[in-house]
N, C-alpha and C. Protein backbone atom coordinates (compact mmCIF):
# COMPACT_ATOMS: atom_id res chain seq x y z
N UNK A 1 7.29 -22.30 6.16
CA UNK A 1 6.28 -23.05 5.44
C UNK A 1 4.99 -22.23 5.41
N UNK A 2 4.25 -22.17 4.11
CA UNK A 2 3.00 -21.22 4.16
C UNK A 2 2.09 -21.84 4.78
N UNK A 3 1.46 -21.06 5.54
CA UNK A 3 -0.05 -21.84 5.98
C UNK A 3 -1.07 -21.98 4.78
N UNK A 4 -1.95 -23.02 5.78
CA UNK A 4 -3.04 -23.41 5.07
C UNK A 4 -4.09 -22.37 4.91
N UNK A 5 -4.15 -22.01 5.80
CA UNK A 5 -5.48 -20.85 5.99
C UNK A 5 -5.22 -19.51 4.97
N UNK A 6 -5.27 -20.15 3.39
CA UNK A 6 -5.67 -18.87 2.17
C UNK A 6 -6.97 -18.73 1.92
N UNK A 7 -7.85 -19.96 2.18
CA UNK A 7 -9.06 -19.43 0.66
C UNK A 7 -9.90 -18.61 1.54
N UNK A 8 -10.60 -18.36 0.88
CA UNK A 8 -11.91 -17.14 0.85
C UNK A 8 -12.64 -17.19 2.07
N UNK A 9 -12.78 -18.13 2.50
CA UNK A 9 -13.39 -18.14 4.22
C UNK A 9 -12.70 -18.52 5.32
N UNK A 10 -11.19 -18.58 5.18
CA UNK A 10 -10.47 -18.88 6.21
C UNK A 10 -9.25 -18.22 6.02
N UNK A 11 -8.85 -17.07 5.51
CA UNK A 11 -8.24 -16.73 5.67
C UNK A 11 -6.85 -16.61 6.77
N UNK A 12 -6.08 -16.08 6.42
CA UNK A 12 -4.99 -16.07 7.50
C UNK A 12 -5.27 -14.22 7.67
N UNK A 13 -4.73 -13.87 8.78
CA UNK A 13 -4.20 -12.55 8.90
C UNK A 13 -3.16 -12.16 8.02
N UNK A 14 -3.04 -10.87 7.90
CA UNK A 14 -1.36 -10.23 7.36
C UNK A 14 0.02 -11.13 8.01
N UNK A 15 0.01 -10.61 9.12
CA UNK A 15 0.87 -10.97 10.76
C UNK A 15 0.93 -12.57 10.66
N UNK A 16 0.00 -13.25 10.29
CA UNK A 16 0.27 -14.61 9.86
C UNK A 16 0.75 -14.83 9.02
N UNK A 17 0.60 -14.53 7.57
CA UNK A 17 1.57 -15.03 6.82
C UNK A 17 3.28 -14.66 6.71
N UNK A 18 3.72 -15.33 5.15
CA UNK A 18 5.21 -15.56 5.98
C UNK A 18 5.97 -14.34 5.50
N UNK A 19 7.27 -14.10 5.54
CA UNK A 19 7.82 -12.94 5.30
C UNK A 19 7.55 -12.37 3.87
N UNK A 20 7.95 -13.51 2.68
CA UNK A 20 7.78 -13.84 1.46
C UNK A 20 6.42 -13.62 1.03
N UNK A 21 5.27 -14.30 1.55
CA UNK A 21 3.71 -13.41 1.50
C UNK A 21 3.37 -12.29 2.03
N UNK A 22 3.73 -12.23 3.03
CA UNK A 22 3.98 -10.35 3.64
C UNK A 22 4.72 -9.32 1.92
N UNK A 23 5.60 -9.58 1.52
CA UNK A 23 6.16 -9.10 0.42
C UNK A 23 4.84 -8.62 -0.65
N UNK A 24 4.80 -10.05 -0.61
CA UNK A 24 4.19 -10.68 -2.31
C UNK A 24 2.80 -9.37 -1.57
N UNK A 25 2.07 -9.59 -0.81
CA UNK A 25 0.82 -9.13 -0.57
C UNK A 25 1.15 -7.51 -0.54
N UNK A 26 2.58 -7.13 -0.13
CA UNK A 26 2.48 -5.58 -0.19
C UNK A 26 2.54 -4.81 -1.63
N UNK A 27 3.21 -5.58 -2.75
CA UNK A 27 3.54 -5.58 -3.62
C UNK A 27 2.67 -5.40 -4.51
N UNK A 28 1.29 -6.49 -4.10
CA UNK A 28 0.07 -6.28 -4.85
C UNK A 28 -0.81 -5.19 -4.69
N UNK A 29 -0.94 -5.08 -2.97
CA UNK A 29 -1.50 -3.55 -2.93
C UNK A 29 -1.00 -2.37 -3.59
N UNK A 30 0.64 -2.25 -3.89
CA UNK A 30 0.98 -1.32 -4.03
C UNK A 30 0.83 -1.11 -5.58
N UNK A 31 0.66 -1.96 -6.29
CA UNK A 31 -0.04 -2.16 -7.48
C UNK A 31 -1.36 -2.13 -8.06
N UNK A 32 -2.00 -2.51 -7.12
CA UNK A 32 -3.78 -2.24 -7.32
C UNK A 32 -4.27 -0.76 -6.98
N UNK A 33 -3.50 -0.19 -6.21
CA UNK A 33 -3.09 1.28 -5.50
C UNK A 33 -2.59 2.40 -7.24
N UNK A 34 -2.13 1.87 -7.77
CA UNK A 34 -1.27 2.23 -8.57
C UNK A 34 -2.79 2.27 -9.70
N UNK A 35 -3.20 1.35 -9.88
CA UNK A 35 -4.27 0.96 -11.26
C UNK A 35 -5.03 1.93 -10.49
N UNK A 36 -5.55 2.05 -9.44
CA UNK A 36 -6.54 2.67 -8.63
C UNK A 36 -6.53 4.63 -8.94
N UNK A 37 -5.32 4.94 -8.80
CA UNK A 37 -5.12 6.03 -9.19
C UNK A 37 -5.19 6.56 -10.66
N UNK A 38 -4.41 5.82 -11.48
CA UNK A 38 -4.67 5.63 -12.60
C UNK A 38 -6.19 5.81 -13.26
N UNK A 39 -6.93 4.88 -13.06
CA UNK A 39 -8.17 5.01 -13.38
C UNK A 39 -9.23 6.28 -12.87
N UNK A 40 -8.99 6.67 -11.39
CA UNK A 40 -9.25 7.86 -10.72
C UNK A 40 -8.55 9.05 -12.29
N UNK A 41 -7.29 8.80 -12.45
CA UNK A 41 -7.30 10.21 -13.43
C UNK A 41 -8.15 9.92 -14.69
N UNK A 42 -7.83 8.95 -15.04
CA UNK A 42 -9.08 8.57 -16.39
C UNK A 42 -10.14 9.64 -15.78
N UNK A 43 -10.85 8.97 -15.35
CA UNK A 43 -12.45 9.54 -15.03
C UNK A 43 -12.28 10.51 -14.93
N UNK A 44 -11.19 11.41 -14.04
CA UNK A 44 -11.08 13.38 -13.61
C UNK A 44 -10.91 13.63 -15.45
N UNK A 45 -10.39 13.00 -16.09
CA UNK A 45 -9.72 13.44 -17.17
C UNK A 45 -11.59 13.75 -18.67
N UNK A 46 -12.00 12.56 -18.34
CA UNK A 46 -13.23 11.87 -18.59
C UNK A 46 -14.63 13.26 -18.08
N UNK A 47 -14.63 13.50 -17.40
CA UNK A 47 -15.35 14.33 -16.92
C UNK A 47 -14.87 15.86 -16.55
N UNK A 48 -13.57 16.15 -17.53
CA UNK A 48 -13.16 17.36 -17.56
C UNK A 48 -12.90 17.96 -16.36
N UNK A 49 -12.67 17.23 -15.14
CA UNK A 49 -12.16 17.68 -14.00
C UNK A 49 -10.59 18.31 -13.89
N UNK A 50 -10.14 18.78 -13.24
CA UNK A 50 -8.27 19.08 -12.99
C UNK A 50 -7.53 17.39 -12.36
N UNK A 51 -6.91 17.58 -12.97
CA UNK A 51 -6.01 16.29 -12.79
C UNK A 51 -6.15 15.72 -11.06
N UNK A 52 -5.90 15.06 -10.89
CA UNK A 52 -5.62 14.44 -9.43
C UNK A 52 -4.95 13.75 -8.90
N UNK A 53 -3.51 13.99 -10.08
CA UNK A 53 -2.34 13.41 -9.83
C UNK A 53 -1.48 13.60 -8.79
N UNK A 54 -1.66 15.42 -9.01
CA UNK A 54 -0.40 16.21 -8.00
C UNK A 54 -1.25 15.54 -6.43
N UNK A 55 -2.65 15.47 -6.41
CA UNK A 55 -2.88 15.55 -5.10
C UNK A 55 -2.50 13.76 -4.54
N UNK A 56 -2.92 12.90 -5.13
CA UNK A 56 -3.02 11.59 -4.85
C UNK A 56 -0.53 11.40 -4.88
N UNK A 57 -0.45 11.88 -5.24
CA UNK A 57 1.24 11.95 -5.55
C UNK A 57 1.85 12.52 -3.90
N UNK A 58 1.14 13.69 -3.63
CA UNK A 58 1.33 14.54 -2.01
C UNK A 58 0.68 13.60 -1.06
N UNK A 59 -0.18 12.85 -1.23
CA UNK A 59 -0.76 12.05 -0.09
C UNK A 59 0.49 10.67 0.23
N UNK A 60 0.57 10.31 -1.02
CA UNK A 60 1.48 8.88 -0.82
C UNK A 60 3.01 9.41 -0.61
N UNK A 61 3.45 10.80 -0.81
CA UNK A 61 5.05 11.18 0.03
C UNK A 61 4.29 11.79 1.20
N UNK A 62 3.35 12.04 1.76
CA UNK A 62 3.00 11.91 3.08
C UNK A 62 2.94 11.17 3.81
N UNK A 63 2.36 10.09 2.90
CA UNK A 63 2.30 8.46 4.05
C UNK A 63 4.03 7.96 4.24
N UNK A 64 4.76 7.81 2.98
CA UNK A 64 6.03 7.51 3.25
C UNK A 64 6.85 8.34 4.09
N UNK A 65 6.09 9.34 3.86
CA UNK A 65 7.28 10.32 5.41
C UNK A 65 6.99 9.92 6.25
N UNK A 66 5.65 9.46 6.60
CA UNK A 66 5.07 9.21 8.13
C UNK A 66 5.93 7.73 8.42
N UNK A 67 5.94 6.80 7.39
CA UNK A 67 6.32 5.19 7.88
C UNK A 67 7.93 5.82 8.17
N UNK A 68 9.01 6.54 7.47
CA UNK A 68 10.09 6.98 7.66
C UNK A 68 10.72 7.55 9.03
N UNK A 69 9.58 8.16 9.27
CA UNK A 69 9.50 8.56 10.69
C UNK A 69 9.45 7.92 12.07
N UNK A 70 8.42 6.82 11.60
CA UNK A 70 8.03 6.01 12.42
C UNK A 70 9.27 4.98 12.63
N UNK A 71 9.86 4.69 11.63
CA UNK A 71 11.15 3.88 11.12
C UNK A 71 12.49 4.21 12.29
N UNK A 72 12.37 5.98 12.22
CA UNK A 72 13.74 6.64 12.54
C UNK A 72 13.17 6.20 13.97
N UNK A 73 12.20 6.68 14.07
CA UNK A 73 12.20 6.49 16.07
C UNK A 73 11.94 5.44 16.41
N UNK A 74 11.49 4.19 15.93
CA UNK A 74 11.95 2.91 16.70
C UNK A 74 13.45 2.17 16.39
N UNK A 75 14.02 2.56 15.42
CA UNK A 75 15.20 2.33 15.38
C UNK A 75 16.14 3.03 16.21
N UNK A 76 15.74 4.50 16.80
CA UNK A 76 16.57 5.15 17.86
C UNK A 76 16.37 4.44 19.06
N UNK A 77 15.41 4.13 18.89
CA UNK A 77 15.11 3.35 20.81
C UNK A 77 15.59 2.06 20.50
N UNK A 78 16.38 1.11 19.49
CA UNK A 78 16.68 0.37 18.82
C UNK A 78 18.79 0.52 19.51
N UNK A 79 19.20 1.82 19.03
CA UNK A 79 20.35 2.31 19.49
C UNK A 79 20.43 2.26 20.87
């Protein structure tokens, strides 16, 4: 059952909500993340800068290697 604690001054934590809002909420970051970059190349593009695709592209298969990692070794201590 979702909690009560959404609006604007009472929030819930992450860790509080439910599996299904845990989802929904990663889903949106990973989307606002997405517009975020996006618009970042507009402007490089906008102001005749070099793209900042390749670099913002190497940061986020960095972060996913790191959670992958993190993944493999608590799942070994898991075995």
């Amino acid at each position: 059952m979702a909690s009560n604690r959404r609006h604007k001054n009472d929030t819930a934590s992450f860790a509080e909500l439910t599996f299904a809002e845990q989802a929904k909420s990663i889903n949106g970051s990973l989307s606002r993340l997405m517009a975020a970059i996006q618009a970042h190349e507009r402007r490089a593009k906008s102001e005749g800068r070099s793209s900042t695709l390749p670099k913002a592209i190497k940061t986020l298969q960095n972060k996913v290697n790191d959670l992958q990692e993190k993944w493999q070794e608590n799942l070994s201590k898991l075995l």
